[in-house]
PDB file of N, CA and C in Angstrom:
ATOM      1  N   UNK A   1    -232.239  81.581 135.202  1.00  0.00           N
ATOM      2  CA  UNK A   1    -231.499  82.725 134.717  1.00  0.00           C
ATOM      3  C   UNK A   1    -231.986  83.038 133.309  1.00  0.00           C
ATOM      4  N   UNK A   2    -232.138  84.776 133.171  1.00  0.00           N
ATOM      5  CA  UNK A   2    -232.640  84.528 131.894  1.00  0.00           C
ATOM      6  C   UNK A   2    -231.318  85.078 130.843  1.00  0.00           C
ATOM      7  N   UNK A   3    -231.462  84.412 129.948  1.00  0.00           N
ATOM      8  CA  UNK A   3    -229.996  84.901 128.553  1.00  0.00           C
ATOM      9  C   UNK A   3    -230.826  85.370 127.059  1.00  0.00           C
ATOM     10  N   UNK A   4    -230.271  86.237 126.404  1.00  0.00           N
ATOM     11  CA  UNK A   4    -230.336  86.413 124.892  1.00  0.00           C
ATOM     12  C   UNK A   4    -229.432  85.398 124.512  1.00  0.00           C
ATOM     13  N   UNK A   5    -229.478  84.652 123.366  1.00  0.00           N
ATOM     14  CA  UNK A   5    -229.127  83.311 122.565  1.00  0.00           C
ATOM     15  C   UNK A   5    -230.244  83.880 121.213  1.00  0.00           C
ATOM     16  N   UNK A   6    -228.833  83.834 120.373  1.00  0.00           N
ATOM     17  CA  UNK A   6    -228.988  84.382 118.725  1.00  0.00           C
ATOM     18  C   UNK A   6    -229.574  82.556 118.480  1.00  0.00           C
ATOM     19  N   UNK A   7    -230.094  82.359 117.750  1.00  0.00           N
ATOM     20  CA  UNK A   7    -230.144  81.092 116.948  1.00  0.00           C
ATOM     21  C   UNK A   7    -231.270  81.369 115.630  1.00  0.00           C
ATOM     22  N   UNK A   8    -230.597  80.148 114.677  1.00  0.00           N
ATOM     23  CA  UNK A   8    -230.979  80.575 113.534  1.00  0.00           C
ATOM     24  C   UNK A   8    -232.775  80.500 113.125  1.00  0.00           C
ATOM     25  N   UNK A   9    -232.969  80.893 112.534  1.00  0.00           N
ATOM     26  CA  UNK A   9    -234.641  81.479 111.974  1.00  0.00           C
ATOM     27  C   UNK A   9    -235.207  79.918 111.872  1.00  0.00           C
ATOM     28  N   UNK A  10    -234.819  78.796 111.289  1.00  0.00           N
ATOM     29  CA  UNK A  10    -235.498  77.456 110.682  1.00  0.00           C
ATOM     30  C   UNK A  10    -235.165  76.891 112.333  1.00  0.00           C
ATOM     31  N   UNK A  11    -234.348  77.262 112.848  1.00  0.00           N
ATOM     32  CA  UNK A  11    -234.041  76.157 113.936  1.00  0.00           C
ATOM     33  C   UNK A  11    -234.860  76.543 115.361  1.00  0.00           C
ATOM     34  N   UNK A  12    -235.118  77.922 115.217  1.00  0.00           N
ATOM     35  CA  UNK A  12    -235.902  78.409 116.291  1.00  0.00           C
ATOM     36  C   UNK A  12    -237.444  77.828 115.976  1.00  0.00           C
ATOM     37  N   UNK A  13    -237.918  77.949 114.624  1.00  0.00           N
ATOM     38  CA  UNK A  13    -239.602  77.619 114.005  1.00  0.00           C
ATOM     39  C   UNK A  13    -239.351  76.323 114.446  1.00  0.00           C
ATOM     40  N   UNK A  14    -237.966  75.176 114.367  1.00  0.00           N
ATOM     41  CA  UNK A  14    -238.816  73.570 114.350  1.00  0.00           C
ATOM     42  C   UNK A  14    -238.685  73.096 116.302  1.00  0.00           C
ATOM     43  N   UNK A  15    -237.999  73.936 117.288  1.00  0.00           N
ATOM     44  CA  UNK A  15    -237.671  73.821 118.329  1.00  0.00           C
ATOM     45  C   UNK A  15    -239.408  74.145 118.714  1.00  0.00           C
ATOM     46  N   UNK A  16    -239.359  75.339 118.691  1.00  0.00           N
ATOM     47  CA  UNK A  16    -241.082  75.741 118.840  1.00  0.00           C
ATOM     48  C   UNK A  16    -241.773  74.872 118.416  1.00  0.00           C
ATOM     49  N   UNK A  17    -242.106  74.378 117.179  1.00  0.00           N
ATOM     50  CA  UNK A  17    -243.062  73.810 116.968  1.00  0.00           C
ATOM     51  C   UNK A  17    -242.711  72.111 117.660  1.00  0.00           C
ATOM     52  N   UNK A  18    -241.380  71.621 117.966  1.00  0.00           N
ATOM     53  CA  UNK A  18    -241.478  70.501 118.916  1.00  0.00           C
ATOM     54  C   UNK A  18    -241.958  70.683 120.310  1.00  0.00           C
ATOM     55  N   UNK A  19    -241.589  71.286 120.306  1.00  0.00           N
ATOM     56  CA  UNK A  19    -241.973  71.987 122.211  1.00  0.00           C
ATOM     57  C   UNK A  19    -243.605  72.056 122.273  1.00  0.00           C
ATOM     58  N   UNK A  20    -244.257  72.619 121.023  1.00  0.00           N
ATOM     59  CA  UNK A  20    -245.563  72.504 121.107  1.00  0.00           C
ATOM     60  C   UNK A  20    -246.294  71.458 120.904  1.00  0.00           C
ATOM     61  N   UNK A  21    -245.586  70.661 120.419  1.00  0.00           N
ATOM     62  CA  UNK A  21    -246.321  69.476 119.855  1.00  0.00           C
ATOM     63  C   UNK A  21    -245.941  68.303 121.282  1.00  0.00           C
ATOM     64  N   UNK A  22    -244.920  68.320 122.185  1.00  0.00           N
ATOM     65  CA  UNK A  22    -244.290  68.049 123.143  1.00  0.00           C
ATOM     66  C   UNK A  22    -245.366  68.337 124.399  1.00  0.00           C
ATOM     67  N   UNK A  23    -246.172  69.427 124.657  1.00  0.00           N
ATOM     68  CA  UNK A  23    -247.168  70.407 125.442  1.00  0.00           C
ATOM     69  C   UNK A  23    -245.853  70.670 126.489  1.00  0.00           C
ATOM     70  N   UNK A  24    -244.591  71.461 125.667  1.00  0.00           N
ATOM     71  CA  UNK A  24    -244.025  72.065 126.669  1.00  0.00           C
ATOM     72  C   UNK A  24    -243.454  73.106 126.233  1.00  0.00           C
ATOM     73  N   UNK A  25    -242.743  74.066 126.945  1.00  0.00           N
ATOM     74  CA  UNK A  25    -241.986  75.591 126.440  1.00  0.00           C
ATOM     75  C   UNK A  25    -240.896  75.136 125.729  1.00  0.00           C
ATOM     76  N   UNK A  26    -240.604  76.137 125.199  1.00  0.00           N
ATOM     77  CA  UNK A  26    -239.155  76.224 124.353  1.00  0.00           C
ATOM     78  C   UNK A  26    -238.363  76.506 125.569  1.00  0.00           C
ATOM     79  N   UNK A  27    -238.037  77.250 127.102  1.00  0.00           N
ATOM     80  CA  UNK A  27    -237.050  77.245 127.768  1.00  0.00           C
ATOM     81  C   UNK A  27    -237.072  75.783 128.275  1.00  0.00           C
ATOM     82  N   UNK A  28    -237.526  75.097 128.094  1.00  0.00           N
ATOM     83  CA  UNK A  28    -237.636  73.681 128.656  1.00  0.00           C
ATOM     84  C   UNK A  28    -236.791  72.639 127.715  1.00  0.00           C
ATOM     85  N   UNK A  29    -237.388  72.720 126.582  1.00  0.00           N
ATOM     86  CA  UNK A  29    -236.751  72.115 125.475  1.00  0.00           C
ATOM     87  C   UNK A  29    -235.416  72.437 125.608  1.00  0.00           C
ATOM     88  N   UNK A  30    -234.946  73.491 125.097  1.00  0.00           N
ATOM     89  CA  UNK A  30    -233.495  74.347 125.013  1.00  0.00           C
ATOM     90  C   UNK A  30    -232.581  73.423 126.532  1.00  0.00           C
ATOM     91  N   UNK A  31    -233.508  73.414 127.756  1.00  0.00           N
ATOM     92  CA  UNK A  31    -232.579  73.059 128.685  1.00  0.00           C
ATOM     93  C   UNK A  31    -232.415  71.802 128.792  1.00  0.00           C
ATOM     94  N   UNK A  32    -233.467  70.751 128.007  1.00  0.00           N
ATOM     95  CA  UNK A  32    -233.170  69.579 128.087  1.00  0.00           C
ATOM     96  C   UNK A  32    -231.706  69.521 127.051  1.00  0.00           C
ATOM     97  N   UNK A  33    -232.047  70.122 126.458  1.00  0.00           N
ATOM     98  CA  UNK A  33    -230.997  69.635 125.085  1.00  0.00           C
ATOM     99  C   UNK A  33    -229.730  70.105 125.547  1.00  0.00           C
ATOM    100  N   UNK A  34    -229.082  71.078 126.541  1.00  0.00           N
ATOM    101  CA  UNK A  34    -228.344  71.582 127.093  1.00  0.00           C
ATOM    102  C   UNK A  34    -227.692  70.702 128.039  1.00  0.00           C
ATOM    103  N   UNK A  35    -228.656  69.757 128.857  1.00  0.00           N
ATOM    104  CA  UNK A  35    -228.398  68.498 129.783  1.00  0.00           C
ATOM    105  C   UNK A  35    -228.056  67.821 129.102  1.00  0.00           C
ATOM    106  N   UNK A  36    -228.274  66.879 127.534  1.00  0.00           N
ATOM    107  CA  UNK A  36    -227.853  66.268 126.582  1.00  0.00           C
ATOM    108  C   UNK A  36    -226.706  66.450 126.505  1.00  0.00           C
ATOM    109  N   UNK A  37    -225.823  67.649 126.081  1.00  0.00           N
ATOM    110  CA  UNK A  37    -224.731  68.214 125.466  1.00  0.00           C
ATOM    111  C   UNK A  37    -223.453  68.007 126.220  1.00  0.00           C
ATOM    112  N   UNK A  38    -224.632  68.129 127.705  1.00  0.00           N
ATOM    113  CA  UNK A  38    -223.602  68.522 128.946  1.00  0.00           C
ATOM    114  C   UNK A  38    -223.423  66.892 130.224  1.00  0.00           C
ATOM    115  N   UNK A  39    -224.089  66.170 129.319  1.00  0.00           N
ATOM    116  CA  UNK A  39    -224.371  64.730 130.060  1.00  0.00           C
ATOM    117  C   UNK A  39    -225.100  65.222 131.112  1.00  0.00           C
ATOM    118  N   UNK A  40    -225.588  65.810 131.511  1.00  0.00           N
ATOM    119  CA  UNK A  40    -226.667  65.982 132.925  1.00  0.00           C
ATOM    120  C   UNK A  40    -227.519  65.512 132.979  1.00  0.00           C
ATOM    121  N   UNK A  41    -228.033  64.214 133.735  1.00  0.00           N
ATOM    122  CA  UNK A  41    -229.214  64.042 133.884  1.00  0.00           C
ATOM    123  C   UNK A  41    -230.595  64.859 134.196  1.00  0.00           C
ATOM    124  N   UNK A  42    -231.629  64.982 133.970  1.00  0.00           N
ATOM    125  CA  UNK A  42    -232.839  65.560 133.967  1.00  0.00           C
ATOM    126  C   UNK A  42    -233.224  65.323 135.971  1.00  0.00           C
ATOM    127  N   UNK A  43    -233.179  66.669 136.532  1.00  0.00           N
ATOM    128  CA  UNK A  43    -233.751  66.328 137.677  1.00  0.00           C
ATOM    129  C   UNK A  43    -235.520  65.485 137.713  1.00  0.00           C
ATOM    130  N   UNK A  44    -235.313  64.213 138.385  1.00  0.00           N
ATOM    131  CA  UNK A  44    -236.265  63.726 138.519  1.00  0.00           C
ATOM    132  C   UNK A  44    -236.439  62.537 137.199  1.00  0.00           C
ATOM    133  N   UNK A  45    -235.687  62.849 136.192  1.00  0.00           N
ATOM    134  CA  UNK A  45    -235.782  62.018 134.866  1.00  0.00           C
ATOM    135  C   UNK A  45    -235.906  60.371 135.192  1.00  0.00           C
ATOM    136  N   UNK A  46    -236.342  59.704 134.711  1.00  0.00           N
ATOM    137  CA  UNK A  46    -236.213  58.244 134.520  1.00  0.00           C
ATOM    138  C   UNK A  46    -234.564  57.429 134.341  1.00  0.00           C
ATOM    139  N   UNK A  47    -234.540  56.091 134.913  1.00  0.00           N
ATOM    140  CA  UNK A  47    -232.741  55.879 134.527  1.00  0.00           C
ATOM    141  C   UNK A  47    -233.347  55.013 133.808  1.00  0.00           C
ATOM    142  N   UNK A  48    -232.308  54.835 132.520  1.00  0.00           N
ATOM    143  CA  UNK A  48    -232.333  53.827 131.318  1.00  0.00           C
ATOM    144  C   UNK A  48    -231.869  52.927 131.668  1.00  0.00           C
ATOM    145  N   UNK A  49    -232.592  51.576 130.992  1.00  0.00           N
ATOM    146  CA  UNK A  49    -231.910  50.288 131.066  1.00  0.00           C
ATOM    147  C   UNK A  49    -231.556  49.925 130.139  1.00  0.00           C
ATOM    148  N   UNK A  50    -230.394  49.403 129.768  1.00  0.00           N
ATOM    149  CA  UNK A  50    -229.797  49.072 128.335  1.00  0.00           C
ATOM    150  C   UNK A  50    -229.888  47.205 128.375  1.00  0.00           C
ATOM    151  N   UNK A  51    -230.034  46.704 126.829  1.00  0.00           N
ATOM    152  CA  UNK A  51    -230.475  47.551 125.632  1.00  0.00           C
ATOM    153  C   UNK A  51    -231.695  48.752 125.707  1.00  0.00           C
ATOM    154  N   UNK A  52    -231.907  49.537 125.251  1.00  0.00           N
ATOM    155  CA  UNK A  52    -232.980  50.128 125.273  1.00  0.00           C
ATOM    156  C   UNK A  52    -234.287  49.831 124.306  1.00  0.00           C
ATOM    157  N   UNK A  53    -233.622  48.872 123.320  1.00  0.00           N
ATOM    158  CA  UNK A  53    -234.785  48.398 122.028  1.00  0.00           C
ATOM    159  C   UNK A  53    -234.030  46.667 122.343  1.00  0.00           C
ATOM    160  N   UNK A  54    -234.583  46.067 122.853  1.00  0.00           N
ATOM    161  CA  UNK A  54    -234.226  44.701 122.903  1.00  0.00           C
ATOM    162  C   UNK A  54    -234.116  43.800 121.619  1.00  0.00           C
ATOM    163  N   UNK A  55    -233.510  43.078 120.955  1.00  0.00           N
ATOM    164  CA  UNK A  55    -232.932  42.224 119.828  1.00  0.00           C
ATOM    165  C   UNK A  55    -231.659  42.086 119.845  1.00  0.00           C
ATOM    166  N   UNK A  56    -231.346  40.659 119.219  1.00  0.00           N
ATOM    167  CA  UNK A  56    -230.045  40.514 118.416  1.00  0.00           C
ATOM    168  C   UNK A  56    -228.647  41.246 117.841  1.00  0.00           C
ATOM    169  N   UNK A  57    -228.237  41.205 117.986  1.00  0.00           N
ATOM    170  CA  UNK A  57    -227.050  41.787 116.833  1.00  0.00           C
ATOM    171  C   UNK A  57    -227.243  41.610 115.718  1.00  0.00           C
ATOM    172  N   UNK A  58    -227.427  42.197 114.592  1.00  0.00           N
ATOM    173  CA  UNK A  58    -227.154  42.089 113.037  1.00  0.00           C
ATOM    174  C   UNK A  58    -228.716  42.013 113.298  1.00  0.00           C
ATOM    175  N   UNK A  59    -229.851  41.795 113.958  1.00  0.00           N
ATOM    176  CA  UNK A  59    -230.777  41.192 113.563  1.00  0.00           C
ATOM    177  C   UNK A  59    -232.363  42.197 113.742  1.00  0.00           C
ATOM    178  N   UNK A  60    -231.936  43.243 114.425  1.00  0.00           N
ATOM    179  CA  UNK A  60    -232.949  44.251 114.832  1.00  0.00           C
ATOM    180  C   UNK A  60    -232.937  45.502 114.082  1.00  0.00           C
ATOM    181  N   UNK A  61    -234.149  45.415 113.945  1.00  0.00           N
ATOM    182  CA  UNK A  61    -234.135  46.476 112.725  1.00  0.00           C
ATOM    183  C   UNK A  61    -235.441  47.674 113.668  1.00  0.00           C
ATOM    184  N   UNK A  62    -234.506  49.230 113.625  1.00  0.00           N
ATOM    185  CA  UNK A  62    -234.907  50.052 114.183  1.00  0.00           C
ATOM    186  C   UNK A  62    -236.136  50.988 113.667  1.00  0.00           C
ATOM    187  N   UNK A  63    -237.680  50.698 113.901  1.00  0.00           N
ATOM    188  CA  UNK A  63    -238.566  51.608 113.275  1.00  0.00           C
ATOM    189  C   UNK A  63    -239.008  51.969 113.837  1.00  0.00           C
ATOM    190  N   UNK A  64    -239.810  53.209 112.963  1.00  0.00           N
ATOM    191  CA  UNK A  64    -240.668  54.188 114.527  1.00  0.00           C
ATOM    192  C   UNK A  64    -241.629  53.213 114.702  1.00  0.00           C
ATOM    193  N   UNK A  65    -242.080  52.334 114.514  1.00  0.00           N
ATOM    194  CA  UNK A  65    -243.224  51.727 114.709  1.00  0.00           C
ATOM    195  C   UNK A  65    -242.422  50.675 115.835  1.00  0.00           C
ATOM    196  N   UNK A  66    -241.731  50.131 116.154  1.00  0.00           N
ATOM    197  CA  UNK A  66    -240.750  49.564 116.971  1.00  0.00           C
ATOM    198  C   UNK A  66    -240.680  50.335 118.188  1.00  0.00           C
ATOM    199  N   UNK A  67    -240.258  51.832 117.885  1.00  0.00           N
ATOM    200  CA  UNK A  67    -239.791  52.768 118.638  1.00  0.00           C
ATOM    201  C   UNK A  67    -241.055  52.763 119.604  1.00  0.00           C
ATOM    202  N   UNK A  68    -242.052  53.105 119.386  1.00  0.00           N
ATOM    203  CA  UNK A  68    -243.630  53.310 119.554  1.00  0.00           C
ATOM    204  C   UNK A  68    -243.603  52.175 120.523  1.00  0.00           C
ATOM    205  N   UNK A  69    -243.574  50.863 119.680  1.00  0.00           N
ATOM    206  CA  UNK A  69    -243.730  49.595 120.928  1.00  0.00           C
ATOM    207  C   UNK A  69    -243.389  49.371 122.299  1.00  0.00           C
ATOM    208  N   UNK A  70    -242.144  50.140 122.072  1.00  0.00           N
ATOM    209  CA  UNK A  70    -241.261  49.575 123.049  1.00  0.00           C
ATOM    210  C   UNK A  70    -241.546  51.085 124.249  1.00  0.00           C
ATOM    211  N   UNK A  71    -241.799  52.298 123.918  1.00  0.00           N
ATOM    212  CA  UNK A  71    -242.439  53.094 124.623  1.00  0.00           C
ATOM    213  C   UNK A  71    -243.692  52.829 125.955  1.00  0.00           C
ATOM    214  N   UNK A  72    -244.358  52.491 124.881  1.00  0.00           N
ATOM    215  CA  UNK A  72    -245.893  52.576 125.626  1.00  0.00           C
ATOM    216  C   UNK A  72    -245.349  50.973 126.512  1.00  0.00           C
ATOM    217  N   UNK A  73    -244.640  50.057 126.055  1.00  0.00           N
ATOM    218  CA  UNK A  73    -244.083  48.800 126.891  1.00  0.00           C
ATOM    219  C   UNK A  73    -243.686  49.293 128.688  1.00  0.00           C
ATOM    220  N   UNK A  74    -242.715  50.592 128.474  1.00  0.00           N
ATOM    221  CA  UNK A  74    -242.071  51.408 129.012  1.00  0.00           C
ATOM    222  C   UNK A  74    -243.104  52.511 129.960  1.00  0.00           C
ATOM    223  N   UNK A  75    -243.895  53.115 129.431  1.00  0.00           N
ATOM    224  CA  UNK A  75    -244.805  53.610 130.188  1.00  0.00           C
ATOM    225  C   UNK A  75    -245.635  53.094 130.924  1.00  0.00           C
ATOM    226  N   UNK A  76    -245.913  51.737 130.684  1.00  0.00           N
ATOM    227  CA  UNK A  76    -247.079  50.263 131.203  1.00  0.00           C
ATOM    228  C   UNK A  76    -246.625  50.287 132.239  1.00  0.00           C
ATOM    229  N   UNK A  77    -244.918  50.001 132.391  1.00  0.00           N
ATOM    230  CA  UNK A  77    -244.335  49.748 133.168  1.00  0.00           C
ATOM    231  C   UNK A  77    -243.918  50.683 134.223  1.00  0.00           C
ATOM    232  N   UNK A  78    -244.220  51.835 134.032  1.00  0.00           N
ATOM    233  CA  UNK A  78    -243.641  53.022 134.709  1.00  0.00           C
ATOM    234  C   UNK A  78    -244.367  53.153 135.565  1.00  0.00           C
ATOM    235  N   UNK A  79    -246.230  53.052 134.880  1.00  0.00           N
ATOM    236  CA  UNK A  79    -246.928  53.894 135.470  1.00  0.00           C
ATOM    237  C   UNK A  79    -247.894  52.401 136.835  1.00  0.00           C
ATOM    238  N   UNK A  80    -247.438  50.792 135.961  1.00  0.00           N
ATOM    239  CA  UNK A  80    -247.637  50.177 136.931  1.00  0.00           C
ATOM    240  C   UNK A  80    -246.528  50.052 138.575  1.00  0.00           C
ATOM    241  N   UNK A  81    -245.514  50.825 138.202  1.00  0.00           N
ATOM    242  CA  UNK A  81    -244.372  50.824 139.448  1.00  0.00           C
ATOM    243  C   UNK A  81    -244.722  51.879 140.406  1.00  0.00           C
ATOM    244  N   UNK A  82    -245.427  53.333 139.849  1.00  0.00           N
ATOM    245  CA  UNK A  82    -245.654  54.064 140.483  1.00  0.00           C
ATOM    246  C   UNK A  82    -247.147  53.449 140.963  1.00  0.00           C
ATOM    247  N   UNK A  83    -248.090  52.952 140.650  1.00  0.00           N
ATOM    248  CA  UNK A  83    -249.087  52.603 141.669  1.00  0.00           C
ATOM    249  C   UNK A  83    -248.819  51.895 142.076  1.00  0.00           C
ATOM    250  N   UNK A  84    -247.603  50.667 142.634  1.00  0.00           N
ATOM    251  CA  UNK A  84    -247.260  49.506 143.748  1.00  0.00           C
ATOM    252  C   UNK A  84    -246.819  50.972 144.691  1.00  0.00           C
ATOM    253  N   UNK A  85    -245.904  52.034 144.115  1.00  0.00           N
ATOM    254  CA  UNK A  85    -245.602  52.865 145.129  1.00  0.00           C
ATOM    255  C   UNK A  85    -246.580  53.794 146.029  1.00  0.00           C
ATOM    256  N   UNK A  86    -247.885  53.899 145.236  1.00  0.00           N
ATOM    257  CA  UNK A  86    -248.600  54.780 145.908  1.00  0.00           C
ATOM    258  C   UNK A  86    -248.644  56.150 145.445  1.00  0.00           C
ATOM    259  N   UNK A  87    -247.764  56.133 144.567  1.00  0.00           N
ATOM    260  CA  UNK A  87    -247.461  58.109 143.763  1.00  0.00           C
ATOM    261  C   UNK A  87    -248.385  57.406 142.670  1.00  0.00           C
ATOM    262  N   UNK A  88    -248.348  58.835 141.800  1.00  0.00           N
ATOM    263  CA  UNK A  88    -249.646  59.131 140.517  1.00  0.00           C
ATOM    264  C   UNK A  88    -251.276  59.301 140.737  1.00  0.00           C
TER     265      UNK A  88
END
């Protein structure tokens, strides 16, 4: 469906420029963040396993460089599940 949606001048430039840097549209972006708002899962999306950053209590300390680790850990893993399945 398509809608007019006013939004502000700085917030429209950094949505765009995530979406581009993302290699995806701004109606894409906008609707993920809409599923966010609205708890909807992403058709087809991945399910989380919690913890999502594994450590301690009091003892884990959250960096993008952490963040990064535990990603590509996550994608290793994704993309070795989909070739036992036969997809990719």
């Amino acid at each position: 469906m398509k809608t007019t949606v006013e939004i502000p001048d700085e917030l429209f430039r950094e949505a765009k420029a995530t979406a581009a840097r993302n290699g995806s549209k701004l109606k894409d972006l906008v609707a993920d963040g809409l599923r966010l708002v609205l708890g909807k899962p992403k058709p087809g999306g991945r399910h989380l396993r919690f913890p999502l950053i594994p450590g301690s209590a009091g003892t884990a300390r959250l960096t993008a460089a952490r963040v990064s680790e535990v990603e590509a850990v996550e994608d290793r893993d994704e993309d070795s599940r989909h070739a036992r399945s036969g997809r990719r």
